[in-house]
Protein backbone atom coordinates (compact mmCIF):
# COMPACT_ATOMS: atom_id res chain seq x y z
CA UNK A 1 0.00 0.00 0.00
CA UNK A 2 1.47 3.45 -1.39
CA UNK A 3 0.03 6.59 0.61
CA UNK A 4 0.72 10.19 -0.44
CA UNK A 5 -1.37 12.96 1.27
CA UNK A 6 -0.94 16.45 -0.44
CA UNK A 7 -2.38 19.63 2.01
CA UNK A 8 -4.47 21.75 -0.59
CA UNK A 9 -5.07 24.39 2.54
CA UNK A 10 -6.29 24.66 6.11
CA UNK A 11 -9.73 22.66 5.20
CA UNK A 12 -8.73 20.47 2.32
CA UNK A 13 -6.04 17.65 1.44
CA UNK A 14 -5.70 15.20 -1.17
CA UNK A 15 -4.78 11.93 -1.00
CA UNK A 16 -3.19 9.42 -3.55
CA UNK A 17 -3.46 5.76 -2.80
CA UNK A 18 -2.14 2.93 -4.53
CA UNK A 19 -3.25 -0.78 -3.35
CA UNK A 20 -2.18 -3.93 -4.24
CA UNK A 21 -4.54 -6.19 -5.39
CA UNK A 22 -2.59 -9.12 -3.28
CA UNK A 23 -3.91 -7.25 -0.28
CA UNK A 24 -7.30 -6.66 -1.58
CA UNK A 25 -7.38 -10.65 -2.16
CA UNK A 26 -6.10 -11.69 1.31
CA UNK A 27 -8.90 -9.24 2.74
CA UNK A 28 -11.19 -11.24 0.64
CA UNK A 29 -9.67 -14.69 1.86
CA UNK A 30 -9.89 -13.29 5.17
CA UNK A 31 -13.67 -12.18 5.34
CA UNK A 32 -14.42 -15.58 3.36
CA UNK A 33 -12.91 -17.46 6.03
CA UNK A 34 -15.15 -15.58 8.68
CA UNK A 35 -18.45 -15.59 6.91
CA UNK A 36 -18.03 -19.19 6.38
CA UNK A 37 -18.08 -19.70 10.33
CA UNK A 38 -21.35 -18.22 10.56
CA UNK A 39 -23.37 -19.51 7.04
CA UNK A 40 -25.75 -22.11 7.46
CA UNK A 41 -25.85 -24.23 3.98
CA UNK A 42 -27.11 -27.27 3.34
CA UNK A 43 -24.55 -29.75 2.87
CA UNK A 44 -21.91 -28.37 4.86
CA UNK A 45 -21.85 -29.08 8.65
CA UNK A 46 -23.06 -25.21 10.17
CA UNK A 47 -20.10 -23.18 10.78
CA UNK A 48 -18.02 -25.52 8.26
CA UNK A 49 -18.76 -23.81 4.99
CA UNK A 50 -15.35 -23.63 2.85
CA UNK A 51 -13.99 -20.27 1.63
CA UNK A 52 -14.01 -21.07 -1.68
CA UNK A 53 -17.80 -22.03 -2.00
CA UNK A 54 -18.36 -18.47 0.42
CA UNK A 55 -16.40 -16.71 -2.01
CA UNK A 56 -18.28 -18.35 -5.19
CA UNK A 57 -21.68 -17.83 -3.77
CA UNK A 58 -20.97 -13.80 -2.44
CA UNK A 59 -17.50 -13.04 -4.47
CA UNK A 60 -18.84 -9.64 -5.13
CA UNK A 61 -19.96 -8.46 -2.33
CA UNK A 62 -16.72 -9.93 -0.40
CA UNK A 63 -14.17 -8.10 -3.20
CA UNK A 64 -16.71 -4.95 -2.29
CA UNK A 65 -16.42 -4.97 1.38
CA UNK A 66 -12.38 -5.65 1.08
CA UNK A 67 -11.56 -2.82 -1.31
CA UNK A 68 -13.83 -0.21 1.08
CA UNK A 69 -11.66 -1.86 4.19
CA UNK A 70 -8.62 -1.39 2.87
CA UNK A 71 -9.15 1.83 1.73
CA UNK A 72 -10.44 2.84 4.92
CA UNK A 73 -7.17 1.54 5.95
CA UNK A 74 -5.49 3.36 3.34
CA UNK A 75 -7.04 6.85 4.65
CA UNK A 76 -6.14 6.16 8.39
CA UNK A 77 -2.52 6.00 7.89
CA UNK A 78 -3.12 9.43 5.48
CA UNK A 79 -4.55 11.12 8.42
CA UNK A 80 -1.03 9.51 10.77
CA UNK A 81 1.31 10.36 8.21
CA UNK A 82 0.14 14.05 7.47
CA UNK A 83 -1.03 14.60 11.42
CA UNK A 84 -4.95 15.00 10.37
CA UNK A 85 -7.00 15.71 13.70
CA UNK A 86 -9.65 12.67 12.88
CA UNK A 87 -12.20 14.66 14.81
CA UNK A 88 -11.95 17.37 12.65
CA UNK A 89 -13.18 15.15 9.32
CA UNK A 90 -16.71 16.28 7.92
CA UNK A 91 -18.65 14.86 5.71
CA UNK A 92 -17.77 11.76 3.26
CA UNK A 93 -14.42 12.01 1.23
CA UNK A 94 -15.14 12.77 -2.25
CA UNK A 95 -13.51 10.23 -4.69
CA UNK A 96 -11.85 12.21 -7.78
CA UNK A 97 -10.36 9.15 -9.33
CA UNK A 98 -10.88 5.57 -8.60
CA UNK A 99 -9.80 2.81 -11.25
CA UNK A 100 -8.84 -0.67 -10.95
CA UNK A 101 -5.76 -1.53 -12.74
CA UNK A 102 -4.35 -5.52 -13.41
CA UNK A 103 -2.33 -5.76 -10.25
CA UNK A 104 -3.62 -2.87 -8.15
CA UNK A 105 -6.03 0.34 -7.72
CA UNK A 106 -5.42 3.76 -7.88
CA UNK A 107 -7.67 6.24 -5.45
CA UNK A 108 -7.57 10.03 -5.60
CA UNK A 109 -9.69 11.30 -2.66
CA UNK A 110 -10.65 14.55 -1.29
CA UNK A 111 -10.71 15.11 2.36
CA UNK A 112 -12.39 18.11 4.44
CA UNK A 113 -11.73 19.23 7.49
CA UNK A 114 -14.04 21.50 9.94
CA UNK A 115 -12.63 24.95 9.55
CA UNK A 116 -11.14 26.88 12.57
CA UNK A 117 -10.94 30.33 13.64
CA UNK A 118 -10.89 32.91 16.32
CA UNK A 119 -14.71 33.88 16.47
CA UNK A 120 -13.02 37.55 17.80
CA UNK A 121 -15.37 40.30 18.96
CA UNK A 122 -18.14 39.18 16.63
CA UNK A 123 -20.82 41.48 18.95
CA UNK A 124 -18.54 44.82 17.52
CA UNK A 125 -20.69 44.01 13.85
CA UNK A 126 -24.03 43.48 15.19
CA UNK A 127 -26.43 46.15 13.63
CA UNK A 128 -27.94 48.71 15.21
CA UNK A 129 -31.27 48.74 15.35
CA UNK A 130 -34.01 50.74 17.59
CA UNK A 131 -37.09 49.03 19.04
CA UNK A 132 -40.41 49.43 16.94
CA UNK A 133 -42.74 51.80 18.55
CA UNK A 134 -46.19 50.85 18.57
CA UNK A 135 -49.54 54.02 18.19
CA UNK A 136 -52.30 53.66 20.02
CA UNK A 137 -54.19 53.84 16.36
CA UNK A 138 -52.73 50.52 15.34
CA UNK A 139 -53.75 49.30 18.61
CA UNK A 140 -57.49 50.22 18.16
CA UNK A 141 -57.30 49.19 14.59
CA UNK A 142 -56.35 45.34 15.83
CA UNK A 143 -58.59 45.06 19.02
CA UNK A 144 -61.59 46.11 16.30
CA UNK A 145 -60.19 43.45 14.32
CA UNK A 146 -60.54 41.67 16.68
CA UNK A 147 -64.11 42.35 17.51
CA UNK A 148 -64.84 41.90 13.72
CA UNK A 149 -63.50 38.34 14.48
CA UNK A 150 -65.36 37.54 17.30
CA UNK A 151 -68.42 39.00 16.16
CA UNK A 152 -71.46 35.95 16.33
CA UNK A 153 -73.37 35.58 13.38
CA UNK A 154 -77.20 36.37 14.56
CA UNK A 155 -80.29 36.42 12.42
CA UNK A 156 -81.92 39.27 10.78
CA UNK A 157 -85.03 40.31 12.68
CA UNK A 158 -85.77 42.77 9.48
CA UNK A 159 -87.68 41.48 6.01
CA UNK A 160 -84.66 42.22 3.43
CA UNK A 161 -82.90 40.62 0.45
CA UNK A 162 -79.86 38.73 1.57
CA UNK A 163 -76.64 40.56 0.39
CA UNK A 164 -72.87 39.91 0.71
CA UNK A 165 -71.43 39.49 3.68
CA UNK A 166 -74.54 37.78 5.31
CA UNK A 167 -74.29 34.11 6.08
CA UNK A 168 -77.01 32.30 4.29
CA UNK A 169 -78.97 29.15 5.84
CA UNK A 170 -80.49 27.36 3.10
CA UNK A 171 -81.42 24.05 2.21
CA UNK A 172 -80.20 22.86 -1.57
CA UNK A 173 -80.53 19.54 -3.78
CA UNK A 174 -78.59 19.71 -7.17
CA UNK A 175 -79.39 18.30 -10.46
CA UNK A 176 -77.29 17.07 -13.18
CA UNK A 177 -78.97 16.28 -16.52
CA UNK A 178 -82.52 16.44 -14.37
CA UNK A 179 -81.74 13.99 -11.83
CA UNK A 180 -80.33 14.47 -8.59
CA UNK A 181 -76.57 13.42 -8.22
CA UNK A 182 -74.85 12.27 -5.30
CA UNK A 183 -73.55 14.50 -2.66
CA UNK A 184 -75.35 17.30 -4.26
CA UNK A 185 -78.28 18.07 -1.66
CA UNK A 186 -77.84 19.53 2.43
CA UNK A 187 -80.00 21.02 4.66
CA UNK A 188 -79.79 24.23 6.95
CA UNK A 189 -76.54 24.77 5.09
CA UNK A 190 -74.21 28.05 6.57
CA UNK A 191 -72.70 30.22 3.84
CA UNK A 192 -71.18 33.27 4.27
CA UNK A 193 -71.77 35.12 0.66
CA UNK A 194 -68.76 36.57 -1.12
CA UNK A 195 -66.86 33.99 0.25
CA UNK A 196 -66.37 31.70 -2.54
CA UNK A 197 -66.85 28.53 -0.79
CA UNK A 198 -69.45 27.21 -3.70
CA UNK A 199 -68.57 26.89 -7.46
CA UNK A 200 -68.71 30.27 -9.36
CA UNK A 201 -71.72 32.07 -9.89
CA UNK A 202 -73.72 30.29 -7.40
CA UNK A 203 -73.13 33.02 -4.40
CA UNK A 204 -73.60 35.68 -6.86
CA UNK A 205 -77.33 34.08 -7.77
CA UNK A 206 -78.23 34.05 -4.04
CA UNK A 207 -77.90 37.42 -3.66
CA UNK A 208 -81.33 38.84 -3.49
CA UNK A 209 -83.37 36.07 -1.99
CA UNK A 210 -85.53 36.62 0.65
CA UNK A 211 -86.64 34.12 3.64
CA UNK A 212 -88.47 31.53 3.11
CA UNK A 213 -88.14 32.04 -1.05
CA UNK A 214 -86.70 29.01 -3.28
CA UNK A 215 -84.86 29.59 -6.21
CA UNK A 216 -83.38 27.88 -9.29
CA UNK A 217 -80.01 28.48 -9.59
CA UNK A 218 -77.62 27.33 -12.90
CA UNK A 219 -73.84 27.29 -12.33
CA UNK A 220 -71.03 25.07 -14.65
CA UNK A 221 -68.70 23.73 -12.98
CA UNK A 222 -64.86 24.09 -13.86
CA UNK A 223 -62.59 21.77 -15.85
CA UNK A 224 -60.91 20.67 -12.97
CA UNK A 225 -63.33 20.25 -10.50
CA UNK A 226 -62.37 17.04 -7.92
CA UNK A 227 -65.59 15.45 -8.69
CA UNK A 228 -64.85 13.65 -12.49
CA UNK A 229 -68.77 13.19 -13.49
CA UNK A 230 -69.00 16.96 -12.53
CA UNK A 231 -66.10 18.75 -14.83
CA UNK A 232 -67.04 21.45 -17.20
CA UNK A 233 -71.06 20.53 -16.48
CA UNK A 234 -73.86 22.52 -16.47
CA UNK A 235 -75.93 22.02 -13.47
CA UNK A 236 -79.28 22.81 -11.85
CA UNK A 237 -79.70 23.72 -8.16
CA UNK A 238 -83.16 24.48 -6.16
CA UNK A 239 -82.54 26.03 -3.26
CA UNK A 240 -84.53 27.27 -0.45
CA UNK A 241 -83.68 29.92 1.93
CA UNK A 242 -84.25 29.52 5.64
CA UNK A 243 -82.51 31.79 7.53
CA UNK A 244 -80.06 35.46 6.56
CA UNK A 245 -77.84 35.91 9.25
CA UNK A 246 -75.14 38.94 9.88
CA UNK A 247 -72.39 39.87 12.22
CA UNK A 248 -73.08 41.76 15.07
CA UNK A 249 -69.87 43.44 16.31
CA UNK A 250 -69.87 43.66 19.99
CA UNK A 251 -68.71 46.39 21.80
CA UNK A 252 -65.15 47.41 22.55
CA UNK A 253 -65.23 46.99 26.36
CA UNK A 254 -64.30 44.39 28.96
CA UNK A 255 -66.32 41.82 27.93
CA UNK A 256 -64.98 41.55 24.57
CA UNK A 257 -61.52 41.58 26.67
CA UNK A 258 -62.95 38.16 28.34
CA UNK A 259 -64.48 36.92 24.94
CA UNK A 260 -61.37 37.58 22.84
CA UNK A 261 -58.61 36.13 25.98
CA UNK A 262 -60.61 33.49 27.46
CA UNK A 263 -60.57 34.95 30.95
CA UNK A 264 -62.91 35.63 33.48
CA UNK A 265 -60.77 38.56 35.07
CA UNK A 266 -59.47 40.03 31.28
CA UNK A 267 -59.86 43.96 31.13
CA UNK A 268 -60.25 46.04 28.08
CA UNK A 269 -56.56 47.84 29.64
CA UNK A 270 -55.06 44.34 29.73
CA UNK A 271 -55.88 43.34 26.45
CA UNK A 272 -54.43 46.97 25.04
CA UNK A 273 -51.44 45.65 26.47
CA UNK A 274 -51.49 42.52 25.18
CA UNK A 275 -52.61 43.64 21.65
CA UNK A 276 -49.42 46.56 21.86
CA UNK A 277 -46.61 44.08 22.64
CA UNK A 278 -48.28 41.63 19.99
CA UNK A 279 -47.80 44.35 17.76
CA UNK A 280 -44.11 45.30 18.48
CA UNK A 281 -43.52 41.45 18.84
CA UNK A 282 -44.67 41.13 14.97
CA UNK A 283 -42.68 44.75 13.94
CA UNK A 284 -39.83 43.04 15.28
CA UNK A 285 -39.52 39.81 13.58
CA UNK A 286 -40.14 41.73 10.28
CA UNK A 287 -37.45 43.94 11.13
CA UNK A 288 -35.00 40.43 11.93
CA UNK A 289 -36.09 39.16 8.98
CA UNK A 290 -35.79 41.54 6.37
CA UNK A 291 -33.28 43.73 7.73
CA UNK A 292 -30.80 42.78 10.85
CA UNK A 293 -30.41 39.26 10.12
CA UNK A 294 -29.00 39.60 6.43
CA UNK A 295 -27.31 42.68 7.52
CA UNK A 296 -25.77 40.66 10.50
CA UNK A 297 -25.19 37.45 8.17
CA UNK A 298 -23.32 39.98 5.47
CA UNK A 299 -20.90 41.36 8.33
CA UNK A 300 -19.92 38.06 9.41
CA UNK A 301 -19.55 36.43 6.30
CA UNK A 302 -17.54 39.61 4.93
CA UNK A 303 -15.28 39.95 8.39
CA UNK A 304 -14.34 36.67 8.72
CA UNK A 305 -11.48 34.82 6.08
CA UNK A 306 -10.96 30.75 6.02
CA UNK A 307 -10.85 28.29 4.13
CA UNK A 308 -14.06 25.97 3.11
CA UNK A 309 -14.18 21.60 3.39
CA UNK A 310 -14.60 21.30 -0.49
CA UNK A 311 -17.02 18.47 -0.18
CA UNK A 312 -19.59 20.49 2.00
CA UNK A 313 -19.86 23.45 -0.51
CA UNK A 314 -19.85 20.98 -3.81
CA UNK A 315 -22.89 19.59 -1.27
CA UNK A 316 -24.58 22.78 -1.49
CA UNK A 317 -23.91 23.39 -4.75
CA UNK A 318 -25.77 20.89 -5.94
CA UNK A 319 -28.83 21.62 -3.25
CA UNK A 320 -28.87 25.05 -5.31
CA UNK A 321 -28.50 23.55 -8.30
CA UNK A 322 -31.35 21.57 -7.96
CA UNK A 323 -33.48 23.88 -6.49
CA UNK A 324 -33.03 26.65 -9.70
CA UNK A 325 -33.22 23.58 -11.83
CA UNK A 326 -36.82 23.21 -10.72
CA UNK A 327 -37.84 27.02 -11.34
CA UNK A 328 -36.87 26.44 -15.25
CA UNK A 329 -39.01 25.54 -18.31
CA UNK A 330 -39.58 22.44 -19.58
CA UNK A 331 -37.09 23.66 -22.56
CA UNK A 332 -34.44 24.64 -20.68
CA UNK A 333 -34.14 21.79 -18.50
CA UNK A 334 -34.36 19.54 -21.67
CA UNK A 335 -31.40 21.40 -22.95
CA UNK A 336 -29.36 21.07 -19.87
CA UNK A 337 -30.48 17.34 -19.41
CA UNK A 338 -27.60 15.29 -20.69
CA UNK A 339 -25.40 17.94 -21.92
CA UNK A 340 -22.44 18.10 -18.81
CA UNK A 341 -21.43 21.72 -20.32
CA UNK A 342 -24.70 22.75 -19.08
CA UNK A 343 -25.04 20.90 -16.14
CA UNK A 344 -21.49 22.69 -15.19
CA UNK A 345 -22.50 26.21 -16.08
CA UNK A 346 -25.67 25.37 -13.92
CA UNK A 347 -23.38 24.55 -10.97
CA UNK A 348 -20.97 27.49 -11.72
CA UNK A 349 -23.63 29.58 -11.29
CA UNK A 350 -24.61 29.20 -7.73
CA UNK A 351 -21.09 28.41 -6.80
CA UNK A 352 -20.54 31.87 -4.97
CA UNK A 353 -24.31 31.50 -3.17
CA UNK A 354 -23.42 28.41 -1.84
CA UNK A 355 -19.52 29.08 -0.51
CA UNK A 356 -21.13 32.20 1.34
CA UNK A 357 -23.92 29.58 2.62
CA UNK A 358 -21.47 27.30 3.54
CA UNK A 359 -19.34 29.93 5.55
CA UNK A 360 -22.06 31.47 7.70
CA UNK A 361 -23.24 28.01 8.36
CA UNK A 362 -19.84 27.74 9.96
CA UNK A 363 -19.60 30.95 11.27
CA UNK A 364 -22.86 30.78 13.11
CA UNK A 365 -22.13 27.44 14.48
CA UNK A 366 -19.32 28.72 16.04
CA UNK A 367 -20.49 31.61 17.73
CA UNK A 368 -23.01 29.68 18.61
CA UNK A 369 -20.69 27.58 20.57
CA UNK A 370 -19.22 30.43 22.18
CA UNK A 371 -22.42 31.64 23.21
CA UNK A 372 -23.26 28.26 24.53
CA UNK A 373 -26.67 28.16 22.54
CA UNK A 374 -27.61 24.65 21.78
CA UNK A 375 -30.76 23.22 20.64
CA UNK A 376 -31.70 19.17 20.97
CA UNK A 377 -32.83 16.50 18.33
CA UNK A 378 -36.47 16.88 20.46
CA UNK A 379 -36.26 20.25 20.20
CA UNK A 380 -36.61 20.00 16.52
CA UNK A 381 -39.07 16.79 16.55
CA UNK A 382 -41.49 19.45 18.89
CA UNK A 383 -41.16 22.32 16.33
CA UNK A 384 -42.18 19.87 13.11
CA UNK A 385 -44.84 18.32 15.06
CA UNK A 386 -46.56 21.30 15.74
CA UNK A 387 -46.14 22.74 12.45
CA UNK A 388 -47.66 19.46 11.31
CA UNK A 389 -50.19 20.07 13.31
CA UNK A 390 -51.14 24.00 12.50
CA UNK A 391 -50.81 23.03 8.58
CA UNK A 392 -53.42 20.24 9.42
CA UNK A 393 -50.79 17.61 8.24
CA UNK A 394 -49.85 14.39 9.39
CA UNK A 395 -46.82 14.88 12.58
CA UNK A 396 -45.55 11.44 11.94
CA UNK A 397 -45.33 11.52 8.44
CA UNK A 398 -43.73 14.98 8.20
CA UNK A 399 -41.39 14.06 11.29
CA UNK A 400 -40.30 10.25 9.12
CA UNK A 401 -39.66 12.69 5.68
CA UNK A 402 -37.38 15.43 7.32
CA UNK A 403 -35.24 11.77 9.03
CA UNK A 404 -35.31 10.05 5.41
CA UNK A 405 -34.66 13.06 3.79
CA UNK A 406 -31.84 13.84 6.18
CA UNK A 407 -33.25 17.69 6.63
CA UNK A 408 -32.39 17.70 10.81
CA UNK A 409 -29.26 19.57 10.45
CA UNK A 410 -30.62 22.03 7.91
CA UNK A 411 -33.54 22.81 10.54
CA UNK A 412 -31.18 22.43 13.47
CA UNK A 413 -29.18 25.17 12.03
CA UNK A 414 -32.00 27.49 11.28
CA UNK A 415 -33.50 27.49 14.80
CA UNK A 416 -29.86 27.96 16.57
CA UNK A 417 -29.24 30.50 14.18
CA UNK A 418 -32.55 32.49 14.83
CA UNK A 419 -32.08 31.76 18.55
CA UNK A 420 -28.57 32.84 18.91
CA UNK A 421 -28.91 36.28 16.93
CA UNK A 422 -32.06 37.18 19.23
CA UNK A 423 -29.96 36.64 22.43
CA UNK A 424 -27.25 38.81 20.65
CA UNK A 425 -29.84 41.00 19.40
CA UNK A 426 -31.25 41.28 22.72
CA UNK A 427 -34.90 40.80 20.71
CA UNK A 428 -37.00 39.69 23.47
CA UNK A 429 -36.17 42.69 25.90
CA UNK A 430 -36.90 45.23 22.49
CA UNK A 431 -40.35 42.86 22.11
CA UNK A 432 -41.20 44.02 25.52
CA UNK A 433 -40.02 47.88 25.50
């Protein structure tokens, strides 16, 4: 075995191995001789199985597990000879070059490192920033939206047409082609007009009716309707109204305080103050978002200089890749499909996104150390499960594609970066101001 480790830079090195097939073929005699101690095969005694029917029956996948043994092999006395920190390896080596040759193989591999640095006095670029101020208009404006929201739906005492906005009570059976069709028909149904709950036109048609008064009412349905046997039809619905119903917003006082919290003891004062830091709490995260964060991101990423494991940003590269691959037309991804000039020039062009990705990543995680800002593997199992939940999805489901799909570290990162820049930030004391 013939080792040579070249040091590209601080994150990178290259290693050249040469192996003798002789080894490669003793590691197969060798893992032959071991399976054959455990194979059960009829006509052999158990345990007694001879190398050379092991080797005829699994010969590839023997040769397969020698070659990736010795060249783990191979890659441990790399990392001796050139004095690589093991704990400092990330990700997989990349293979440049592998090809088997009569009497041995030659490897070219690739192997990162995690970068370090000094993290410094990374709190001298955090951005300025003052807390959002909230007026007593926007307050006013919110708790009547809130009112609005709250507001019961109560019937109209009055003899007039219903009109948008009301919620109509009506019974309705539809007909397609003169005969009723299945799932057509309800009773004492609630619709709130101008909502667009029903196909098109039927809402519109409504509009109008009195109490008691039935109605014939035509509407098509579209070309993709979910119902197949209803698609592009014209159909026929009677309907009867029962009931016109409309909001009745209550008044701004301390019993919408208790209708809107939940509470027994809520005042209108309390829920001011609720509504206010509510307010500054969502002025806030709009600020993070839009402006400090990429403006803290920008500094870091501009301040600090090292160098990046090759493997992790050829990684992202092709996450970015993929992802503008997916916003093209059908044309241009036929044109790249195939065609490796294009495929490069593709990757090429998201090259400088990703290395900047790849160094915050780096950068954050770091600082985050310092900081001593941490989140757990249940931590993020909580946050997708309640996501799942709020989207009306499936917890499990969601929880088993993010672990398949191996998107943990990805949402790790996101939540320790969003948590550490609020403690630097100081967010939750500004929320409160």
């Amino acid at each position: 075995m013939e080792i040579s480790t070249e040091k590209r830079n601080e994150a990178n090195y290259r290693v050249e191995a040469t192996l003798p097939v002789s080894e490669i073929e003793e590691k197969v005699d060798k893992l032959a001789k071991e399976y054959g101690k455990k194979m059960n095969i009829p006509g052999f005694r158990k345990g007694k199985v001879p190398p050379s029917i092991v080797k005829k029956m699994h010969g590839k996948e023997l040769r397969h597990e020698a070659e990736g043994e010795a060249m783990r092999e191979a890659l441990a006395k790399a990392y001796e000879e050139a004095g690589i920190d093991a704990s400092r390896i990330i990700g997989e080596p990349i293979f440049k070059h592998y090809e088997e040759k009569e009497d041995h193989i030659e490897a070219e591999i690739l192997v990162s490192l995690r970068p370090e640095f000094d993290t410094g006095d990374y709190k001298s670029l955090l951005p300025s920033y003052e807390a959002p101020e909230v007026s007593d208009e926007e307050i006013q404006e919110r708790i009547e939206q809130l009112a609005e929201q709250a507001a019961p739906y109560e019937s109209v005492s009055e003899d007039r047409p219903l009109k948008e906005g009301d919620m109509a009570v009506f019974d309705f059976t539809g007909y397609l082609d003169g005969e009723p069709f299945e799932g057509g028909s309800a009773e004492n149904f609630e619709l709130v007009i101008g909502s667009g709950q029903f196909v098109p036109g039927f809402e519109e048609q409504m509009v109008g009716m009195k109490k008691d008064e039935t109605k014939r009412i035509t509407v098509t349905f579209p070309e993709n309707y979910q119902a197949e046997q209803l698609r592009g039809k014209e159909v026929e619905f009677e309907v009867k109204l029962n009931d016109i119903k409309e909001k009745k917003t209550p008044a701004v006082d301390d019993e919408l305080a208790k209708t809107i919290t939940k509470k027994d003891d809520a005042t209108l004062e309390a829920l001011r103050e609720q509504v206010a830091e509510q307010l500054r709490t969502e002025k806030l995260s709009k600020l993070y978002q839009e402006e400090l964060k990429p403006r803290y991101l920008e500094a870091l990423v501009e301040h600090y200089s090292f160098d990046l494991p090759e493997n992790i940003v050829e990684q992202e590269i092709d996450n970015l890749a993929n992802q503008k691959a997916q916003s093209l037309s059908r044309e241009e991804l036929e044109a790249i499909q195939g065609n490796a000039e294009k495929i490069e020039e593709l990757r090429e062009s998201v090259r400088e996104e990703a290395e900047k990705a790849v160094k915050a990543t780096f950068i954050v995680d770091a600082i985050a150390r310092a900081e001593g800002v941490e989140v757990s593997d249940q931590e993020i199992t909580q946050t997708l499960y309640y996501e799942a939940i709020l989207n009306g999805q499936d917890p499990e489901a969601m929880i088993k594609y993010y672990q398949k799909n191996n998107l943990f570290p990805a949402i790790k990162m996101g939540i320790i970066e969003d948590r550490l820049f609020a403690k630097l930030l100081d967010l939750d004391n500004a929320a409160k101001k």
